[in-house]
N, C-alpha and C. Protein backbone atom coordinates (compact mmCIF):
# COMPACT_ATOMS: atom_id res chain seq x y z
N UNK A 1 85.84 117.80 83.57
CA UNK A 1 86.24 118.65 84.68
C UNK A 1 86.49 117.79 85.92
N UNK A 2 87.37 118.17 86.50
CA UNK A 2 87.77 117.70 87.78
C UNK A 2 86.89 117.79 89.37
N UNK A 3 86.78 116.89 89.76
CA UNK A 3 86.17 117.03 90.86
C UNK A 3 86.48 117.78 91.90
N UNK A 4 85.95 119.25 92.61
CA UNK A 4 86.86 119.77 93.61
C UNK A 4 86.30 119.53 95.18
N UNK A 5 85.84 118.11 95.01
CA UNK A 5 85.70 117.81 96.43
C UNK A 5 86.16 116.05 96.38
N UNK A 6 87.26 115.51 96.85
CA UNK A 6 87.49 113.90 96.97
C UNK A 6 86.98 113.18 98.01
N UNK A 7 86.70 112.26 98.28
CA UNK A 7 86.44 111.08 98.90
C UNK A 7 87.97 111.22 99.98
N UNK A 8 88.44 111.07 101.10
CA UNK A 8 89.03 111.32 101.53
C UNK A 8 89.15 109.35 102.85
N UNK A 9 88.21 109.26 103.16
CA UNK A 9 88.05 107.96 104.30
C UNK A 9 86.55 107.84 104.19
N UNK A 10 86.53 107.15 105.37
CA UNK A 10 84.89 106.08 105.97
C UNK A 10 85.62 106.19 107.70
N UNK A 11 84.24 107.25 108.51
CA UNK A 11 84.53 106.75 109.82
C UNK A 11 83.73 105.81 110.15
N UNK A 12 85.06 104.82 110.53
CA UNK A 12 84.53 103.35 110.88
C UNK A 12 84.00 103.19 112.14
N UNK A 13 84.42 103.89 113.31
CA UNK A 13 84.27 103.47 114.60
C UNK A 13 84.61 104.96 115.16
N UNK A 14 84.42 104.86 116.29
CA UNK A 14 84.97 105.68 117.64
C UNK A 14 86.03 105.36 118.30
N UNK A 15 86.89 105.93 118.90
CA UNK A 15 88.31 105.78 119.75
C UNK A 15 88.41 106.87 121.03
N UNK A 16 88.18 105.79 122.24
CA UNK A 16 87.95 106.50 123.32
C UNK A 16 86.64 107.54 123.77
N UNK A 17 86.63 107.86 124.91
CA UNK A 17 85.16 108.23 124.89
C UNK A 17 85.68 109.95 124.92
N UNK A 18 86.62 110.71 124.79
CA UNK A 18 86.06 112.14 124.50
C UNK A 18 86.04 112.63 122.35
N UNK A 19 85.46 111.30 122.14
CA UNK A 19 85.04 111.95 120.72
C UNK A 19 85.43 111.76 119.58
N UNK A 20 86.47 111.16 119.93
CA UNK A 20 87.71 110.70 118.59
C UNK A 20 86.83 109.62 117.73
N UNK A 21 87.00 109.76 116.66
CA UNK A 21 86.86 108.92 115.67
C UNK A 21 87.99 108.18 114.82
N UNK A 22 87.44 107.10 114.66
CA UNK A 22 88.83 106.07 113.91
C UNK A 22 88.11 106.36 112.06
N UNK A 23 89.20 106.67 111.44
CA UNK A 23 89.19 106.79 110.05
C UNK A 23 89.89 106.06 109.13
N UNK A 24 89.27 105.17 108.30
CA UNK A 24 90.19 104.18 107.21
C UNK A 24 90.42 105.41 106.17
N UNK A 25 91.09 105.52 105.95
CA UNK A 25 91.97 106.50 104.81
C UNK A 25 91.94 105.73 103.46
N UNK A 26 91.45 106.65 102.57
CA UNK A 26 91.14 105.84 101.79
C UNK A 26 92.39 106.53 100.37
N UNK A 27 93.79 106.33 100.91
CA UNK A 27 94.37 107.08 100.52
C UNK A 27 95.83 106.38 100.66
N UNK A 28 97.18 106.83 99.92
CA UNK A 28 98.40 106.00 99.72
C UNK A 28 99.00 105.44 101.26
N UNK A 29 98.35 106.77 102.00
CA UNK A 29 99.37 106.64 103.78
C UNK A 29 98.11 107.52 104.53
N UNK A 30 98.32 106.98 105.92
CA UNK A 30 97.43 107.08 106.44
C UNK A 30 98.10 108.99 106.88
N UNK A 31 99.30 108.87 107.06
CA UNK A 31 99.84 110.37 107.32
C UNK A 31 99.29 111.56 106.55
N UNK A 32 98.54 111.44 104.82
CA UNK A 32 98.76 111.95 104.17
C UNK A 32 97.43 113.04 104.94
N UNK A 33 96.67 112.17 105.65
CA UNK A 33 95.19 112.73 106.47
C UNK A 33 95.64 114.09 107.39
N UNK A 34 97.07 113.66 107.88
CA UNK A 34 97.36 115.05 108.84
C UNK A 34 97.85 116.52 108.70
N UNK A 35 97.86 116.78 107.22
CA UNK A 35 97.83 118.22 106.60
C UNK A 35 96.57 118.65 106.92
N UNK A 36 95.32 117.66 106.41
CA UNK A 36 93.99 118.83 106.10
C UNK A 36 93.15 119.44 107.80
N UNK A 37 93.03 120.85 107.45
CA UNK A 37 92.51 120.78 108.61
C UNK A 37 91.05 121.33 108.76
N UNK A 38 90.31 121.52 107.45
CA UNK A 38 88.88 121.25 107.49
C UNK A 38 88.88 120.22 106.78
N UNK A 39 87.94 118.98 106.80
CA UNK A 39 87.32 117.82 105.85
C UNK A 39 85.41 118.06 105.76
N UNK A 40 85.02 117.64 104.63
CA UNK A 40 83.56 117.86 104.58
C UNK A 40 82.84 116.28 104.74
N UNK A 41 81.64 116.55 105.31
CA UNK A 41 80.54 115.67 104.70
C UNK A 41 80.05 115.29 103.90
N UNK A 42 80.13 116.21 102.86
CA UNK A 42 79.21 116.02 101.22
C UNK A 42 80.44 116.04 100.44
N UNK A 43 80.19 115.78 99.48
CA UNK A 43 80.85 115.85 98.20
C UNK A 43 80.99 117.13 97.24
N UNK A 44 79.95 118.11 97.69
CA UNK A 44 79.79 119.52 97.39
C UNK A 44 80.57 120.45 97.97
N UNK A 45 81.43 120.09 99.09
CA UNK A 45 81.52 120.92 100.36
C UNK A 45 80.47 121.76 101.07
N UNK A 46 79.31 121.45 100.97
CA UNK A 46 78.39 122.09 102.00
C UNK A 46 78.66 121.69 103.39
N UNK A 47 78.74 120.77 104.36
CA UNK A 47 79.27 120.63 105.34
C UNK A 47 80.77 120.40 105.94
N UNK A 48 80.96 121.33 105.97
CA UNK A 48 82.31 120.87 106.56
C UNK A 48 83.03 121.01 108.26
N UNK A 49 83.15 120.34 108.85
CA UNK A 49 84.17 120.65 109.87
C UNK A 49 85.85 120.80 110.06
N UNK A 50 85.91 121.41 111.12
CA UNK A 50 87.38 121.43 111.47
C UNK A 50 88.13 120.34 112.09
N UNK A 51 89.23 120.04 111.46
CA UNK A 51 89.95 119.34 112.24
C UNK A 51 90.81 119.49 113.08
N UNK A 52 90.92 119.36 114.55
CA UNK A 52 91.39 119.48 115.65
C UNK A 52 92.56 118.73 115.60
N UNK A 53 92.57 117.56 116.17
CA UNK A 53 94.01 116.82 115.46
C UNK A 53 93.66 115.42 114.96
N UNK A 54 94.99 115.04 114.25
CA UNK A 54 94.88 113.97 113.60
C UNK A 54 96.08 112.99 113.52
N UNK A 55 96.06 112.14 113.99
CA UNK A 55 97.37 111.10 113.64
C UNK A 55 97.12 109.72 113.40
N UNK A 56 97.92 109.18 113.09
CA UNK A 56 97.94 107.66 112.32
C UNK A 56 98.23 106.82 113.83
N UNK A 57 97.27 105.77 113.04
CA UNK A 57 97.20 104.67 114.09
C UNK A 57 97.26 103.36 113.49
N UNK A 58 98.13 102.95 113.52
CA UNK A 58 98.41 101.74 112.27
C UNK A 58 97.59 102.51 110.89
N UNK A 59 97.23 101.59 110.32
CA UNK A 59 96.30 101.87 108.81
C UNK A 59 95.24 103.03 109.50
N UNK A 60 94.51 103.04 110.22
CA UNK A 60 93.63 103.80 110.26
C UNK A 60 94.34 105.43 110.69
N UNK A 61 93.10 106.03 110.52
CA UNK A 61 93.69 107.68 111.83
C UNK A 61 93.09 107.92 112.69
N UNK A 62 93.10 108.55 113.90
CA UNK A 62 92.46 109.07 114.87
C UNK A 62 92.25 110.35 114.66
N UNK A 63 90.54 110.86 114.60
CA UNK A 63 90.57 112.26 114.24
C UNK A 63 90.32 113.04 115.54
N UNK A 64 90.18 114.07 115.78
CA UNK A 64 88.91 114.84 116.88
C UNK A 64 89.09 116.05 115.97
N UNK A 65 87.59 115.82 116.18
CA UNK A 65 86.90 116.92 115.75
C UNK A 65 85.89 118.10 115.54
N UNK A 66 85.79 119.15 115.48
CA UNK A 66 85.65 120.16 116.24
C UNK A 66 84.17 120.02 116.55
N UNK A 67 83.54 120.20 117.63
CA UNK A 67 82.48 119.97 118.33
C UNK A 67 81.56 118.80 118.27
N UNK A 68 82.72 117.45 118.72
CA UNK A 68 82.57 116.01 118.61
C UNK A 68 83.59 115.83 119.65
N UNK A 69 82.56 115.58 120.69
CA UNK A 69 83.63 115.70 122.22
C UNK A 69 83.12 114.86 123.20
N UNK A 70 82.17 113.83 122.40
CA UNK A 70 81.43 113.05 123.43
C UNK A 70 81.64 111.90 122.50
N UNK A 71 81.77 110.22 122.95
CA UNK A 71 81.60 109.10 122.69
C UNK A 71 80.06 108.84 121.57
N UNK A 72 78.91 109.66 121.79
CA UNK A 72 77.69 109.40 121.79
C UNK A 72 77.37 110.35 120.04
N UNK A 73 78.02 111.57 119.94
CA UNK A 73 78.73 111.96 119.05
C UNK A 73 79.38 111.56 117.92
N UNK A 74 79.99 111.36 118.50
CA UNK A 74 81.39 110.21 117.80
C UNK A 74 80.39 109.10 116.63
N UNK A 75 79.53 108.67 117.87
CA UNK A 75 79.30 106.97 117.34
C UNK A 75 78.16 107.68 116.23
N UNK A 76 77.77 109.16 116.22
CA UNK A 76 76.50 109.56 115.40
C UNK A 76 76.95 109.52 113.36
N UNK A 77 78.58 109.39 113.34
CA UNK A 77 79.07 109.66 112.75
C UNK A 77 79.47 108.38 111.97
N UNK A 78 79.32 107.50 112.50
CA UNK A 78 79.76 106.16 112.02
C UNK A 78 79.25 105.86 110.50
N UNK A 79 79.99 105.19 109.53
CA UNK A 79 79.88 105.59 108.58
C UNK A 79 79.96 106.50 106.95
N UNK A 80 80.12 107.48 108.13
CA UNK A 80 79.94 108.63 107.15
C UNK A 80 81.11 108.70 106.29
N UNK A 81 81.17 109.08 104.62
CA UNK A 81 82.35 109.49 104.43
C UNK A 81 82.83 110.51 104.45
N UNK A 82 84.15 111.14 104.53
CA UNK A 82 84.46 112.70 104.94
C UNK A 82 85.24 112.58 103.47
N UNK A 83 85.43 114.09 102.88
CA UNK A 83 85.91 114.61 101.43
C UNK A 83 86.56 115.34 102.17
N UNK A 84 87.56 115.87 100.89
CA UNK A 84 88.55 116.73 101.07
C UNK A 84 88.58 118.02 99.94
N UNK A 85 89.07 118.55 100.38
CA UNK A 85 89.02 119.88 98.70
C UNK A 85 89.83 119.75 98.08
N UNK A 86 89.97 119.69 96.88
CA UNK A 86 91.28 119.23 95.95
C UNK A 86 92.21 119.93 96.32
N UNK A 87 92.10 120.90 96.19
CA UNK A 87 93.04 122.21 96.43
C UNK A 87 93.82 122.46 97.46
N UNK A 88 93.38 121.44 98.72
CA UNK A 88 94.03 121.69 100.19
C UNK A 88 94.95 120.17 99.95
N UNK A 89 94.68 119.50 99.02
CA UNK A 89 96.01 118.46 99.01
C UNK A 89 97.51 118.37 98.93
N UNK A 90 97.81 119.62 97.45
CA UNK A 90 98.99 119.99 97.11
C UNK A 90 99.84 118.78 96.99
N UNK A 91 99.71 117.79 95.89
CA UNK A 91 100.24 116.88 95.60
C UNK A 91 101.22 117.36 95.24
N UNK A 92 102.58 116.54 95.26
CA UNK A 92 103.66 116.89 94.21
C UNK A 92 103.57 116.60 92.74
N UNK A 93 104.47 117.32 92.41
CA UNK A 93 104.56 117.30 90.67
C UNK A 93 104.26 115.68 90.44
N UNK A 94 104.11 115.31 88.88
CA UNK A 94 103.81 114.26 88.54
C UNK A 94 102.56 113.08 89.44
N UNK A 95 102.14 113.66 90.35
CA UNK A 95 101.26 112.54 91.35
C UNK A 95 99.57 113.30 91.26
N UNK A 96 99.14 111.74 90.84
CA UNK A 96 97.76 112.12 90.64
C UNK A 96 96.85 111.31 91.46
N UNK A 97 95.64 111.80 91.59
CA UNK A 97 94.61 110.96 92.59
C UNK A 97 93.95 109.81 91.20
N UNK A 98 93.85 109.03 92.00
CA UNK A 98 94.08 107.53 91.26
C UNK A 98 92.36 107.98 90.92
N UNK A 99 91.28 107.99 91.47
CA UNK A 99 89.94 108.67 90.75
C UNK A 99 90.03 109.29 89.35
N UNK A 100 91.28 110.18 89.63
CA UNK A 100 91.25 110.97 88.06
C UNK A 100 91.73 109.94 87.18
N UNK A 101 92.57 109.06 87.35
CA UNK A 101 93.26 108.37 86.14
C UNK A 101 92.22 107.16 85.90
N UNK A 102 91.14 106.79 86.81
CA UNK A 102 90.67 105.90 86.29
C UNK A 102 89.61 106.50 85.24
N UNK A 103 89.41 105.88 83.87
CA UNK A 103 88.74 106.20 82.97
C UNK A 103 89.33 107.07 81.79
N UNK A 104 90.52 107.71 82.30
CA UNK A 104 91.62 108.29 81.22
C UNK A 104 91.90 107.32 80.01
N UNK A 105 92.03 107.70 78.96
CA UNK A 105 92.35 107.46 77.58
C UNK A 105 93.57 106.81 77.72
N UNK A 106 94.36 105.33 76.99
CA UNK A 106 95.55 105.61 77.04
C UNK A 106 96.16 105.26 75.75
N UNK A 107 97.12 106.20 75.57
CA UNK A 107 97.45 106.30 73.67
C UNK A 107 98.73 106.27 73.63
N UNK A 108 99.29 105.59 72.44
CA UNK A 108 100.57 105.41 72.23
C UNK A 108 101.30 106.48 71.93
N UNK A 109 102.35 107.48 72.07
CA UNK A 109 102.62 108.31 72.10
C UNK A 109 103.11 108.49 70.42
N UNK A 110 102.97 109.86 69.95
CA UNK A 110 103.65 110.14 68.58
C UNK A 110 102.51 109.37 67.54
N UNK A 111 101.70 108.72 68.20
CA UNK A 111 100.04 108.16 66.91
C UNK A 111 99.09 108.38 67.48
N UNK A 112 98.34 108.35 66.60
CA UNK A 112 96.63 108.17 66.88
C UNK A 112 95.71 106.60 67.59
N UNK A 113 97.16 105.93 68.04
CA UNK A 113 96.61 104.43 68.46
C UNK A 113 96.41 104.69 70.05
N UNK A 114 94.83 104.25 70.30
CA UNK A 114 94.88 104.28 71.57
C UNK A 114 93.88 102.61 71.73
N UNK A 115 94.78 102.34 73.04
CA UNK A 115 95.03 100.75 73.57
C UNK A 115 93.34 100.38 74.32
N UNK A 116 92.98 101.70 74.90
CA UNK A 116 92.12 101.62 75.87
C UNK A 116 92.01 102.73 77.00
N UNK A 117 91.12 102.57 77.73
CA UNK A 117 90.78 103.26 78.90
C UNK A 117 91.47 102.65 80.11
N UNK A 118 92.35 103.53 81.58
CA UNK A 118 92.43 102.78 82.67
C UNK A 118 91.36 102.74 83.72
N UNK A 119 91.23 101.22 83.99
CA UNK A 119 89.89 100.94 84.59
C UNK A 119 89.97 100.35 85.90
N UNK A 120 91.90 100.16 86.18
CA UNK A 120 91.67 99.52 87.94
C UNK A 120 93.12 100.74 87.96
N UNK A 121 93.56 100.93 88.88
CA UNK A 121 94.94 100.85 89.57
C UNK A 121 95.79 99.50 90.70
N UNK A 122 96.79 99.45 90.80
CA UNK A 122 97.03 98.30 91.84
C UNK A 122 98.12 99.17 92.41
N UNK A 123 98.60 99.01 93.62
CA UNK A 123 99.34 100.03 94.20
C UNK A 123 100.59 98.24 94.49
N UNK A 124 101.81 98.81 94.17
CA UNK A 124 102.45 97.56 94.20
C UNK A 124 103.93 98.72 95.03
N UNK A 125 104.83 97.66 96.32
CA UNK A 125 106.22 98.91 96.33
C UNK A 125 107.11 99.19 95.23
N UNK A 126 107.33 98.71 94.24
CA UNK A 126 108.29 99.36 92.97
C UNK A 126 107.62 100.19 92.47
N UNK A 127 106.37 99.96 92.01
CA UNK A 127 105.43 100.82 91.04
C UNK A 127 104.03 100.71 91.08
N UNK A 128 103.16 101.22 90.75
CA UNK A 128 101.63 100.93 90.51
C UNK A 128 101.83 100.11 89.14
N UNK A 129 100.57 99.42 89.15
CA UNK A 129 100.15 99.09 87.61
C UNK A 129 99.00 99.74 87.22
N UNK A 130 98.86 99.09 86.49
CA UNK A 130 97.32 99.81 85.49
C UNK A 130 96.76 98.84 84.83
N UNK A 131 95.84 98.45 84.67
CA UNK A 131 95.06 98.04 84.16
C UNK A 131 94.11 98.70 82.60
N UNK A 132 94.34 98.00 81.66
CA UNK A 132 93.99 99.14 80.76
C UNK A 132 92.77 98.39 79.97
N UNK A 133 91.74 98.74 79.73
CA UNK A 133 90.37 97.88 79.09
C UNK A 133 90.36 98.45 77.87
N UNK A 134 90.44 97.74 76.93
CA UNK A 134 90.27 97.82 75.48
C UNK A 134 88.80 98.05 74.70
N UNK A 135 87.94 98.77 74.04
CA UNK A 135 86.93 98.56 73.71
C UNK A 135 86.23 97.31 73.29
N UNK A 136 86.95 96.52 73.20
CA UNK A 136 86.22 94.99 73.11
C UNK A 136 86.65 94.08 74.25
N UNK A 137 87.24 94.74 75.38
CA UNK A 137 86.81 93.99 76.32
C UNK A 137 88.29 93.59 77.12
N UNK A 138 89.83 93.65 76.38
CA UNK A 138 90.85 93.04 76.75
C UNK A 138 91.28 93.94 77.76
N UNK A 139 91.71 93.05 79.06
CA UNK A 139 92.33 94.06 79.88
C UNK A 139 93.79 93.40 79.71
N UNK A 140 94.64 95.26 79.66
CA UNK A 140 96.21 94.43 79.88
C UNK A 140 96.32 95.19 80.87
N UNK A 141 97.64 94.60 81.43
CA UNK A 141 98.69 95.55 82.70
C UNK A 141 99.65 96.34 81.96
N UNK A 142 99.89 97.61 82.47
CA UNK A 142 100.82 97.98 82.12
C UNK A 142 101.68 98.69 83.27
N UNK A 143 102.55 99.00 83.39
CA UNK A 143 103.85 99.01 84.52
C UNK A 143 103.42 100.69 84.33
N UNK A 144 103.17 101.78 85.68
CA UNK A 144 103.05 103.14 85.46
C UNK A 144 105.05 103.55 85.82
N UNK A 145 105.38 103.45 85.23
CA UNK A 145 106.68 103.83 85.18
C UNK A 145 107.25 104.77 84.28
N UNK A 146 108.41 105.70 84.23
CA UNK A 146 108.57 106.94 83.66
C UNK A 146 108.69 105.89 81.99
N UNK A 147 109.55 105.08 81.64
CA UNK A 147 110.01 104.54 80.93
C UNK A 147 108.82 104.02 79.82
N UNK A 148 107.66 103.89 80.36
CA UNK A 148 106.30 104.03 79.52
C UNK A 148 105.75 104.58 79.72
N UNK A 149 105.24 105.16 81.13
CA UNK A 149 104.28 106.69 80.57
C UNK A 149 105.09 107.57 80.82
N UNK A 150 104.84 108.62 79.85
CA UNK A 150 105.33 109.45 78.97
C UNK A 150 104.78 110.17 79.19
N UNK A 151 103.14 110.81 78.94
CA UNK A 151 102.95 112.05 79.82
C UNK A 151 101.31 111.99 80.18
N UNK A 152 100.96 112.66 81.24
CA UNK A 152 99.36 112.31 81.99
C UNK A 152 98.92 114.18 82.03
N UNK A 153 97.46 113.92 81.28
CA UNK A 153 96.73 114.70 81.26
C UNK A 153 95.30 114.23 81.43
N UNK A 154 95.44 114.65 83.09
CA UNK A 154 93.91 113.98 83.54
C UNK A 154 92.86 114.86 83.51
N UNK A 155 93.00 116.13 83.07
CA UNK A 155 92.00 117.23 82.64
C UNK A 155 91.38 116.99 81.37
N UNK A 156 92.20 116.67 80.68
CA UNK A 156 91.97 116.52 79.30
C UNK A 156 91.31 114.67 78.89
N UNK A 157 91.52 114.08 80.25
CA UNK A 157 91.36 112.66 80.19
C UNK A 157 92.05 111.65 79.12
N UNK A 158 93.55 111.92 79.38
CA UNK A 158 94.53 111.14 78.17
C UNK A 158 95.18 110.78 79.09
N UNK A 159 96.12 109.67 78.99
CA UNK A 159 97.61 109.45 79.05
C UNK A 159 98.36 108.86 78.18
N UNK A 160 99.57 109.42 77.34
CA UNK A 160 100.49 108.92 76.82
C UNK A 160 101.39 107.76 77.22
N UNK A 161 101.95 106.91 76.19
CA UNK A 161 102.75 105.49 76.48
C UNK A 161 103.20 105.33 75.72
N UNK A 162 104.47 104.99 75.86
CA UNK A 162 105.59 104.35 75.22
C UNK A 162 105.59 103.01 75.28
N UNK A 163 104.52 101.95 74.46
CA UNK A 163 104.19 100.52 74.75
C UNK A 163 105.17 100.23 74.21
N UNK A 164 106.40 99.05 74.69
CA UNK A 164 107.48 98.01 74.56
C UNK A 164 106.89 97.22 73.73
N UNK A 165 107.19 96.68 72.77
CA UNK A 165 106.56 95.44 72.41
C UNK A 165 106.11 94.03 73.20
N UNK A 166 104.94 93.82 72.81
CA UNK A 166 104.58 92.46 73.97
C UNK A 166 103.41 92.99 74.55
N UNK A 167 104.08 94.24 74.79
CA UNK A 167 102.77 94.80 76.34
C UNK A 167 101.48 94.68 75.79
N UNK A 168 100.95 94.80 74.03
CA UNK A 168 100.07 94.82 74.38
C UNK A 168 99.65 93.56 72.72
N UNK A 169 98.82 93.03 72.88
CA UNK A 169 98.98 91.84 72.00
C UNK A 169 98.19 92.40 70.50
N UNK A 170 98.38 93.32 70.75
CA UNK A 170 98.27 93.45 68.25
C UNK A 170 99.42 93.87 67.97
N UNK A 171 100.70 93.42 68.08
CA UNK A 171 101.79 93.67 67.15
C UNK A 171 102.26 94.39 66.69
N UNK A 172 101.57 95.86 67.62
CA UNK A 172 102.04 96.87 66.61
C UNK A 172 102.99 97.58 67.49
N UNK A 173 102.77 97.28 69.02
CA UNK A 173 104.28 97.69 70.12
C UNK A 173 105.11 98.29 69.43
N UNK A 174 105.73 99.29 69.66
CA UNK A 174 106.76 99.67 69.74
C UNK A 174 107.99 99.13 69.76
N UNK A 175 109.23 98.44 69.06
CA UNK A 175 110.09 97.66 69.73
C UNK A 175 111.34 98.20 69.57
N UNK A 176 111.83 98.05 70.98
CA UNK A 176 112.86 98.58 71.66
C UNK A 176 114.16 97.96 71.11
């Protein structure tokens, strides 16, 4: 089952003295922070506040937030991480939170051969990679591109692949 509360940032610091907090986003763009407009404390959603506003400041964001209006405030907060509710993200089609895919299954599509589990992500500008750990230990890369994965079911904890030959070293690749 899916988690319905994410990890969202770490407030690192304070910004200015009526309250603002600086937030590392722990996330593709720091913009992606200025949709939500409650974030929680816990991971349960038992605490949550409102968010007042929010914008990007280089990598980090500037939050204020709702009855955090003092410097002294602010700095009580340092630390903390703030979550988000899955549900208030509304990713687009095909885009998944990199949490869910780590630990997903990944299997050659049309068999019963599966390569391994993904155990890192790398965020690269053409594409992400993946990192995929083999039960005895081999990690390969593999390119997350339409052209090999083929289809992601992170509920079910699978992803399908169309391995090229090469990609992965027992010979049994696929070849193109």
């Amino acid at each position: 089952m899916l988690k319905p509360y994410l990890e969202l940032g770490q407030i690192v610091g304070t910004h200015g003295v009526k309250g603002e907090v600086r937030l590392n986003p722990w996330c593709d763009a720091p913009q992606f922070i200025k949709k939500f407009k409650t974030v929680y404390f816990d991971e349960n959603g038992n605490e949550k506040i409102a968010v007042k506003s929010a914008r990007p400041h280089g990598n980090i964001v500037i939050l204020s937030l709702d009855g955090v209006d003092t410097m002294e405030k602010a700095q009580s907060l340092r630390n903390k991480v703030l979550y988000m509710k899955r549900e208030d993200a509304n990713l687009p089609e095909n885009t998944w939170f990199i949490e869910d895919l780590i630990g997903c299954e990944v299997r050659q599509t049309g068999t019963d051969k599966v390569y391994g589990k993904i155990s890192d992500i790398q965020k690269y500008p053409a594409n992400d990679v993946w990192t995929v750990k083999s039960d005895d230990g081999r990690e390969t890369l593999i390119p997350a591109i339409k052209s090999v994965v083929i289809s992601t079911d992170v509920e079910a904890g699978f992803v399908e692949i169309d391995a090229i030959k090469g990609l992965f070293d027992d010979g049994e690749s696929v070849e193109k």
